[in-house]
Protein backbone atom coordinates (compact mmCIF):
# COMPACT_ATOMS: atom_id res chain seq x y z
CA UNK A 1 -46.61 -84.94 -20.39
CA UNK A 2 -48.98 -82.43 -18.53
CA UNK A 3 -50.69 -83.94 -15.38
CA UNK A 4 -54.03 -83.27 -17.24
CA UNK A 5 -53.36 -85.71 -20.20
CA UNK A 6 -52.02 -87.98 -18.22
CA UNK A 7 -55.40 -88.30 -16.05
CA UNK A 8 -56.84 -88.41 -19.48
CA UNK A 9 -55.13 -91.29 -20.50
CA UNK A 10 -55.64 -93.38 -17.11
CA UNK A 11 -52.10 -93.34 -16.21
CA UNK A 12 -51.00 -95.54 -19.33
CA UNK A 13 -47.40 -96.24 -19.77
CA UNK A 14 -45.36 -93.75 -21.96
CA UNK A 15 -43.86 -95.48 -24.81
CA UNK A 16 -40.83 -97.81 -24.95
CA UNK A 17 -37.12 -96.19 -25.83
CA UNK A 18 -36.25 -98.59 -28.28
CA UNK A 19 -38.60 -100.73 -30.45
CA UNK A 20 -38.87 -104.20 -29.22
CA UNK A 21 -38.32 -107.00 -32.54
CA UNK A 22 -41.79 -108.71 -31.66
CA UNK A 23 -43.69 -105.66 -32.20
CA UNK A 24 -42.11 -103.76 -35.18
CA UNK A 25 -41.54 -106.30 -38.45
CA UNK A 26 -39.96 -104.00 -40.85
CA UNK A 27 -36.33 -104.70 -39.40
CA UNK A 28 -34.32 -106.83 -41.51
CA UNK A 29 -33.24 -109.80 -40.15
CA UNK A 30 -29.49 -110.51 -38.20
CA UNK A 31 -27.24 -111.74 -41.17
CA UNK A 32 -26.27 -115.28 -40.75
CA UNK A 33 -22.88 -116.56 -41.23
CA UNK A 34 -22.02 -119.79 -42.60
CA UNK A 35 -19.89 -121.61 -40.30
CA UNK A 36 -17.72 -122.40 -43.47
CA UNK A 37 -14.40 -120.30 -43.52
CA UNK A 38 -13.19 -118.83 -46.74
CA UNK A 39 -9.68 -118.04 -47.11
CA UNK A 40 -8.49 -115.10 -49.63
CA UNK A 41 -4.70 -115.40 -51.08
CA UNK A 42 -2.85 -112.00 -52.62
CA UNK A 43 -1.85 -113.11 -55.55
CA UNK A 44 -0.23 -111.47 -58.76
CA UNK A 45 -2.28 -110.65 -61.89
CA UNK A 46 -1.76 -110.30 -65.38
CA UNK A 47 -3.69 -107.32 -66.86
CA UNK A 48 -4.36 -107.75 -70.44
CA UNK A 49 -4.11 -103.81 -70.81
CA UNK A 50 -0.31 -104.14 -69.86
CA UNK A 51 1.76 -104.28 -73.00
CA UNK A 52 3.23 -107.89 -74.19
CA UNK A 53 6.92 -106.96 -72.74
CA UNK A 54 5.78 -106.57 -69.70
CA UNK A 55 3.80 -109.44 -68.90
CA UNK A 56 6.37 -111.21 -67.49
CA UNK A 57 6.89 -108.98 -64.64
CA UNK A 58 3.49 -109.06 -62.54
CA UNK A 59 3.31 -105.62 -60.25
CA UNK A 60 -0.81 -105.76 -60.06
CA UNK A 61 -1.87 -107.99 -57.24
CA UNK A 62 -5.27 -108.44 -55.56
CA UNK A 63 -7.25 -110.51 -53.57
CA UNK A 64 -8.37 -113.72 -54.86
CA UNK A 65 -10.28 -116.47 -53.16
CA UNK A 66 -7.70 -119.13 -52.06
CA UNK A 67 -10.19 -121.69 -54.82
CA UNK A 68 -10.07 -119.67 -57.82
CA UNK A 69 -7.08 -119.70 -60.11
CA UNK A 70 -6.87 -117.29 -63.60
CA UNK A 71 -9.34 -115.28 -62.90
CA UNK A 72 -9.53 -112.47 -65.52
CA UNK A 73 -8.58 -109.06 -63.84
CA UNK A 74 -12.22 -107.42 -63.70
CA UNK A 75 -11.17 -104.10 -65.43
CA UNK A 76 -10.23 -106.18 -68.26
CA UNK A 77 -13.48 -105.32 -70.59
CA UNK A 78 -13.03 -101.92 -69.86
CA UNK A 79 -10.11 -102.21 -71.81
CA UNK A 80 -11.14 -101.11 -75.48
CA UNK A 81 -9.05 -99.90 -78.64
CA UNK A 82 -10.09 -97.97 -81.35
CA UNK A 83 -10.05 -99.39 -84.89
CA UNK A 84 -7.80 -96.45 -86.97
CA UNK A 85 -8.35 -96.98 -90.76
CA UNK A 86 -5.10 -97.15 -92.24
CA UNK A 87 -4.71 -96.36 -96.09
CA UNK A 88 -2.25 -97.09 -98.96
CA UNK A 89 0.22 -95.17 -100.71
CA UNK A 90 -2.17 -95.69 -103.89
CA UNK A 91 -5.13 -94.52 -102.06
CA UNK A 92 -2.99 -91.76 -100.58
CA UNK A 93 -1.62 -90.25 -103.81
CA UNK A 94 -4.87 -91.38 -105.36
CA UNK A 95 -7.90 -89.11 -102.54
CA UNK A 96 -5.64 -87.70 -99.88
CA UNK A 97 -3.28 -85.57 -101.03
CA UNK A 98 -3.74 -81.88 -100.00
CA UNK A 99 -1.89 -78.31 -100.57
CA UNK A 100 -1.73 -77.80 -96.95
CA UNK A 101 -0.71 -81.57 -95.66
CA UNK A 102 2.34 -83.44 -96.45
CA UNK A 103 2.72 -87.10 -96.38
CA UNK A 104 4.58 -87.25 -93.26
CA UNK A 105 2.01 -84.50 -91.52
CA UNK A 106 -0.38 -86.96 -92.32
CA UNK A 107 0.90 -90.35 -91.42
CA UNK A 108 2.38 -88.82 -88.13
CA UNK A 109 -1.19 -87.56 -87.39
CA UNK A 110 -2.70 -91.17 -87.87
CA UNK A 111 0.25 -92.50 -85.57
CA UNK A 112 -0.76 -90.58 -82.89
CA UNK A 113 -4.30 -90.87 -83.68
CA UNK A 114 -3.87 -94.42 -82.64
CA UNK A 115 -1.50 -94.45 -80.28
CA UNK A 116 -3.66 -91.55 -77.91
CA UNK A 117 -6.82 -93.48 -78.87
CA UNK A 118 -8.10 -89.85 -80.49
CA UNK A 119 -7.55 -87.33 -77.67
CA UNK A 120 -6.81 -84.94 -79.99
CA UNK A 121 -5.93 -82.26 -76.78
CA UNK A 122 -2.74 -84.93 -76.11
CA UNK A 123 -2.15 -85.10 -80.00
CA UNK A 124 -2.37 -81.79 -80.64
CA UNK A 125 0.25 -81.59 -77.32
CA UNK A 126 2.32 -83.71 -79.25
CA UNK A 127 2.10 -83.02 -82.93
CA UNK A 128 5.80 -81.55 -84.43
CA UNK A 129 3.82 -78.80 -86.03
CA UNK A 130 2.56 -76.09 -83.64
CA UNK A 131 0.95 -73.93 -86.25
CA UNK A 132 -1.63 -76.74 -86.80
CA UNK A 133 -4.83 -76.01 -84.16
CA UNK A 134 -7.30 -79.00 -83.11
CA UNK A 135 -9.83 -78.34 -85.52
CA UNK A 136 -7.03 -78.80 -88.33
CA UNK A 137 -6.02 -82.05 -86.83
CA UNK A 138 -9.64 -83.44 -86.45
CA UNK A 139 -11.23 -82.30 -89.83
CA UNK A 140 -8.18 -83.35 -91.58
CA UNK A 141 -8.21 -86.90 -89.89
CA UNK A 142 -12.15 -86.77 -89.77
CA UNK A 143 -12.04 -86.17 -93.63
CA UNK A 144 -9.46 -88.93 -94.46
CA UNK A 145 -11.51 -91.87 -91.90
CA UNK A 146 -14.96 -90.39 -94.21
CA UNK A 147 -13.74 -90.91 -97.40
CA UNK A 148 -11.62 -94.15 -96.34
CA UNK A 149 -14.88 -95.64 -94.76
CA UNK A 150 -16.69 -94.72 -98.06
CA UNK A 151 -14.35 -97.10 -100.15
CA UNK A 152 -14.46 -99.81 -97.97
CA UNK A 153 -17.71 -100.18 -96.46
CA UNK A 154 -21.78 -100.66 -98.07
CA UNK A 155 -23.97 -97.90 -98.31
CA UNK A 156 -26.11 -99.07 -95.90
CA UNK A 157 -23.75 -99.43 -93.15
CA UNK A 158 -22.35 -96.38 -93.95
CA UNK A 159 -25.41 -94.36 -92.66
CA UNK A 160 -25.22 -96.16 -89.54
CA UNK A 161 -21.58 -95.24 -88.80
CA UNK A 162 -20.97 -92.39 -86.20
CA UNK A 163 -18.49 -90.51 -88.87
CA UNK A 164 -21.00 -89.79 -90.77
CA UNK A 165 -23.94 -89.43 -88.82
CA UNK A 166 -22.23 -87.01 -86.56
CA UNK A 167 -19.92 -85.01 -88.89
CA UNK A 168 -17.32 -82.88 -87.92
CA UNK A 169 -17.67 -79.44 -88.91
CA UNK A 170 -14.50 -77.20 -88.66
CA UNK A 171 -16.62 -73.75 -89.11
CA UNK A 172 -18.79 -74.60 -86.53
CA UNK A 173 -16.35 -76.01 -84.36
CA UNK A 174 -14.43 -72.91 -84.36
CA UNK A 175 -17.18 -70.44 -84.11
CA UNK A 176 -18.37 -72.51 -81.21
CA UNK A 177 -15.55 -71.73 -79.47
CA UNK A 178 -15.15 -68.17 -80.20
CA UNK A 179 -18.55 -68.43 -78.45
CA UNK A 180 -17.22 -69.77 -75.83
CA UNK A 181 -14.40 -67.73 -75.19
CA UNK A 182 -16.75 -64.71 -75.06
CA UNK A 183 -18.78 -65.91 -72.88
């Protein structure tokens, strides 16, 4: 501070380094601890995720307070399966059957469908024929779930259902990613 301004000010103080508690109230207050003592235990858990065989054999472990006892593992409702519509060998022979698709084509497609929970990248990995592309593989399963859903559900929850509000169109799929790639 210039000599001037400080004449000005009649040789006040210059301000404090640190704020003092008294004067500034938008500090939170120190936390306060209990004088209770909680004790944690590591402790195996069963994750419902984990397949029946292997429940037996806990290797997941966390912390648990030393209290609680079964808690359910807190990843658990993240845990969700898809519901694959299965069909019959009437309604197979019956709506399904296609030029281009065998039987076996087909029912190894809805295998894997539900066993990769419809990542159709890993099925498509997987699939025995390579000649089929990932647009075959989701209009022909897309197709069979439509027409399945059609038989078994009401009209009117049948315009709520994602399958057919969101169709899957294997021309614009494709051309999409010819887009893509030229981009």
């Amino acid at each position: 501070m210039s000599r001037e301004v400080f004449a000005l000010t009649g040789g006040a103080t210059p301000p404090p380094l640190v704020p003092e508690a008294s004067v500034n109230k938008g500090y939170k207050e120190k936390r306060k601890i209990s004088d209770k003592k909680v004790s944690w235990v590591w402790k195996p858990i069963v994750h419902p995720a984990r397949p029946e065989v292997d429940r037996d054999k806990p290797f997941l472990s966390h912390w648990v307070k030393a209290g609680e006892e079964d808690v359910e593992y807190p990843w658990a409702k993240f845990n969700k399966k898809l519901a694959i519509p299965k069909y019959t060998d009437e309604q197979y022979k019956k709506y399904f059957q296609d030029n281009d698709w065998t039987r076996e084509e087909t029912d190894t497609l809805f295998d894997l469908c539900e066993q990769f929970d419809l990542r159709f990248i890993v099925i498509h990995d997987r699939f025995p024929n390579p000649k089929r592309t990932i647009e075959d593989l989701k209009d022909r399963y897309y197709s069979i779930t439509r027409q399945l859903l059609s038989l078994q559900l009401k009209p009117e929850a049948l315009a709520q259902h994602p399958v057919f509000r969101y169709p899957f169109n294997k021309a614009q799929e494709t051309e999409r990613k010819e887009h893509y790639e030229k981009l």
